[in-house]
Protein backbone atom coordinates (compact mmCIF):
# COMPACT_ATOMS: atom_id res chain seq x y z
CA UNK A 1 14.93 -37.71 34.28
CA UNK A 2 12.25 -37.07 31.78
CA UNK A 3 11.74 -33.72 29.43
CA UNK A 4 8.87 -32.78 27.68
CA UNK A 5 8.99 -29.80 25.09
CA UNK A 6 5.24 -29.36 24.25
CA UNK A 7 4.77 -27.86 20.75
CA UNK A 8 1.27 -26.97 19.55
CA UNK A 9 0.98 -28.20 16.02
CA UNK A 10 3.78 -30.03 14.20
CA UNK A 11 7.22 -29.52 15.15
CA UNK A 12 8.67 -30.25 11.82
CA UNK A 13 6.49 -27.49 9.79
CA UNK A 14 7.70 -24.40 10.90
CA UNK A 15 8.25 -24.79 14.51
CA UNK A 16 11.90 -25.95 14.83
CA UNK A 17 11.72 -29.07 15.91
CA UNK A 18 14.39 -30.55 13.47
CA UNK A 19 16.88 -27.92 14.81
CA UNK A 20 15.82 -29.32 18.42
CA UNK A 21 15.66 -33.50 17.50
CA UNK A 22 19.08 -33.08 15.57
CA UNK A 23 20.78 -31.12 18.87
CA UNK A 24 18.79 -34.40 20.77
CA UNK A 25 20.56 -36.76 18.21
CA UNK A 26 24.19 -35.01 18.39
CA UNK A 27 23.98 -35.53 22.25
CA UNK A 28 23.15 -38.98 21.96
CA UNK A 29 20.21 -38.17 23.83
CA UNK A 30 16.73 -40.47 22.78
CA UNK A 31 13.62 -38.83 21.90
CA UNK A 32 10.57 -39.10 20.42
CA UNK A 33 8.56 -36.75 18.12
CA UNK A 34 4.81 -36.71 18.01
CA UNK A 35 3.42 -34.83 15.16
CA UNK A 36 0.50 -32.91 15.46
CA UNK A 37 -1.99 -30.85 13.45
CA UNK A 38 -0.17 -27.95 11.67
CA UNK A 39 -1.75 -24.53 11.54
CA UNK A 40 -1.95 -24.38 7.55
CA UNK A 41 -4.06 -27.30 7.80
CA UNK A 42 -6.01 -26.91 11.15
CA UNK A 43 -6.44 -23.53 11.42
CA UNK A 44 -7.78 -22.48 8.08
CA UNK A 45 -10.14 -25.46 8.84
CA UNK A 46 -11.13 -23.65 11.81
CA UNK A 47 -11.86 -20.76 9.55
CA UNK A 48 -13.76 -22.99 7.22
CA UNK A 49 -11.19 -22.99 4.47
CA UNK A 50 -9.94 -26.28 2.75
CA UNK A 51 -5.64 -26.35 2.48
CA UNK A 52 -7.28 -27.94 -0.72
CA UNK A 53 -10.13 -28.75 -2.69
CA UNK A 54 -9.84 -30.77 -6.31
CA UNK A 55 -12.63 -28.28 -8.03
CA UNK A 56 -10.10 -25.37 -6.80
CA UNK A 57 -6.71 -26.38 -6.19
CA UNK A 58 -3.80 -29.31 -6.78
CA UNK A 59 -1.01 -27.11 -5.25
CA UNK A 60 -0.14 -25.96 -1.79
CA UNK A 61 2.57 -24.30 -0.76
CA UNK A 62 3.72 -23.96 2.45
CA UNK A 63 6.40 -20.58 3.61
CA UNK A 64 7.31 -19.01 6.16
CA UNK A 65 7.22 -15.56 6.68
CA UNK A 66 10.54 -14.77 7.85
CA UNK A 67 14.36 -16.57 7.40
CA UNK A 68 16.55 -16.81 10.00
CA UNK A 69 17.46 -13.69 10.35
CA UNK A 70 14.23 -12.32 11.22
CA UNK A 71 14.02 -10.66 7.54
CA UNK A 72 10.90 -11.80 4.72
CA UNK A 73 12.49 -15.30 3.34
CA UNK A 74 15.49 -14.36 0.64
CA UNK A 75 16.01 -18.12 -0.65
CA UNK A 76 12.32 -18.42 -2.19
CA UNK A 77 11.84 -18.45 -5.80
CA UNK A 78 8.83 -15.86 -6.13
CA UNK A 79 8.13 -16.46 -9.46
CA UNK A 80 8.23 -20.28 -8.80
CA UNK A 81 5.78 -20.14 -5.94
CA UNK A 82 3.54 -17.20 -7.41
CA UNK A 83 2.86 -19.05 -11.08
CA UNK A 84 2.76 -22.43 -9.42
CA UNK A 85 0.88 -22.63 -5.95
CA UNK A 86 -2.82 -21.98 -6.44
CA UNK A 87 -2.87 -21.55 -2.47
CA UNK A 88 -0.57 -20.44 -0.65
CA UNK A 89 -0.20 -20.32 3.28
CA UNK A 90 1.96 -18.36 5.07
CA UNK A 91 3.39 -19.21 8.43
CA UNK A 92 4.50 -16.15 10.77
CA UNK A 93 3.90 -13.63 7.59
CA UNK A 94 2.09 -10.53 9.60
CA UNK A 95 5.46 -8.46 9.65
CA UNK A 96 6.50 -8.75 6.51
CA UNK A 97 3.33 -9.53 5.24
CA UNK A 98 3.04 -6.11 2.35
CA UNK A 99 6.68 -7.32 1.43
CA UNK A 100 5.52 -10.66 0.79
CA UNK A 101 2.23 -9.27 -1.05
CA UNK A 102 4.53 -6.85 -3.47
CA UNK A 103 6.95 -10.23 -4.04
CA UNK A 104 3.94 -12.40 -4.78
CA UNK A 105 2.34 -10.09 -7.28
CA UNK A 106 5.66 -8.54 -9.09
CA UNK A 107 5.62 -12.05 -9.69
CA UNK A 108 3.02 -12.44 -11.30
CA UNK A 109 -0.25 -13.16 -8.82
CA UNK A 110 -3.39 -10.66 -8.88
CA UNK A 111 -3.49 -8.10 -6.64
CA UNK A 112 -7.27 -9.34 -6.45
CA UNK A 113 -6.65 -12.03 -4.95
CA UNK A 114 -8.33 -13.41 -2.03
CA UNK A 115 -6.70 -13.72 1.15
CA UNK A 116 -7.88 -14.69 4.45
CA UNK A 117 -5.64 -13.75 7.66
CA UNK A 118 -6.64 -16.21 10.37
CA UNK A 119 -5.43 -14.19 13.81
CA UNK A 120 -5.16 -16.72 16.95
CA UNK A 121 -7.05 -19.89 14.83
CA UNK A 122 -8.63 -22.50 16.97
CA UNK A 123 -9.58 -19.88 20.42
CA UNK A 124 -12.32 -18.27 21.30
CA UNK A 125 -10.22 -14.71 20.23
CA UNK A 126 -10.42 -16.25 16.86
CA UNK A 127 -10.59 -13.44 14.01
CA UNK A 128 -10.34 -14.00 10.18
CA UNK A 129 -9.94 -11.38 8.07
CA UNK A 130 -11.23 -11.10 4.24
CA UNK A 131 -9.26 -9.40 2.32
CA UNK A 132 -7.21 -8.97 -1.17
CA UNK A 133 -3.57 -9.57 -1.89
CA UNK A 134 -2.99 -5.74 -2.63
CA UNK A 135 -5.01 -4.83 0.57
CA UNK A 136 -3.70 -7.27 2.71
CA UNK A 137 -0.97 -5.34 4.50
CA UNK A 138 -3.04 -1.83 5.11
CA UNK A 139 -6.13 -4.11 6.04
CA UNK A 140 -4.32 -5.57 8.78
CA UNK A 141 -2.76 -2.42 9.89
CA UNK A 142 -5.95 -0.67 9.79
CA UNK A 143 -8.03 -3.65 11.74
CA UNK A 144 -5.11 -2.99 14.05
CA UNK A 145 -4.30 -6.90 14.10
CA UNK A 146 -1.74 -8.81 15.44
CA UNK A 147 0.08 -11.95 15.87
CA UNK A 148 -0.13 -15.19 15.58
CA UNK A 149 -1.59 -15.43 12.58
CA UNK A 150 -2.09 -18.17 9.28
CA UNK A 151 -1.93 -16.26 5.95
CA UNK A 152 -3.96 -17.92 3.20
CA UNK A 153 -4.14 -16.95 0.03
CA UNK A 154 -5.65 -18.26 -3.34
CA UNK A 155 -9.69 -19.46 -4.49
CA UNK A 156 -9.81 -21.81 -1.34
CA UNK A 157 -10.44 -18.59 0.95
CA UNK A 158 -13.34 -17.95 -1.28
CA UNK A 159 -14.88 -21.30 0.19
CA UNK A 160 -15.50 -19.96 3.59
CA UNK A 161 -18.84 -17.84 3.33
CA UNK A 162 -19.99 -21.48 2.53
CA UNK A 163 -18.09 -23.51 4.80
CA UNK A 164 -17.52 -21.40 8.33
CA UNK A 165 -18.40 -23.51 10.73
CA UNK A 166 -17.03 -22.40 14.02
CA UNK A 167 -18.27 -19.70 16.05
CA UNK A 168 -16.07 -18.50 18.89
CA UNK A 169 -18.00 -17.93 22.31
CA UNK A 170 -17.19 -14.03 23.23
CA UNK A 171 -17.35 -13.75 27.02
């Protein structure tokens, strides 16, 4: 009489678990949420790059890659996020990642950029990817990577040659 929906990370960043707990709540059904690590936070550390670090950065912003449609995010203010994030990570951004590049910069951010593309953080398939904002897109395409991915992108990527510290084992 028991039900366990196991979540990696945190439910409530990204992962729908507010649209779950509130169907929970509406049902008067009791539950209990236990938080865990989020992927903008765990998984760049895997990739040794600080969310933040107070010589480089006193803004993060969090988005998402997609709305609920399925299309790049319409409600976010571009220009808001572009002049005043110095990092940015990007949840679920590979398919719509050149649209979100071209918003980001029209806006106002360097194409020169540094951006790191963290593909399947925390396993031994681990890749990260080094790139710029304006080559972001056509780097992925032509490293032919996919999904699931963390999209950082600011001077904290720019950390890592310094700070990787974990080295998948390749079978």
């Amino acid at each position: 009489r028991k039900v366990l929906r196991l979540k990696g990370g945190d439910p409530f960043v990204f992962g729908r678990g507010g649209e779950e707990a509130e169907a929970l709540a509406d049902s008067n059904i009791p539950f209990r949420i236990i938080p865990g690590i989020s992927a903008g936070i765990g998984g760049l550390a895997y990739a040794g790059i600080p969310a933040t670090h107070r010589d480089i950065n006193q803004t993060l912003t969090f988005l998402t890659g997609h709305d609920h449609t399925g299309d790049a995010p319409h409600a976010v203010n571009w220009e808001a996020v572009a002049k005043g994030s110095q990092v940015i990570v990007v949840y679920m951004g590979m398919k719509h990642l050149d649209e979100i590049a071209g918003k980001l910069i029209a806006a106002g951010r360097s194409g020169e950029e540094p951006v790191a593309i963290v593909i399947r953080a925390t396993t031994n398939d681990q890749t990260v990817l080094e790139t710029t904002l304006a080559e972001a897109a056509s780097d992925v395409a032509r490293a032919g990577l996919i999904a699931p991915a963390i999209i950082c992108i600011g001077q904290a990527v720019n950390l890592r040659e310094r700070l990787s510290w974990f080295h998948p084992v390749q079978p």
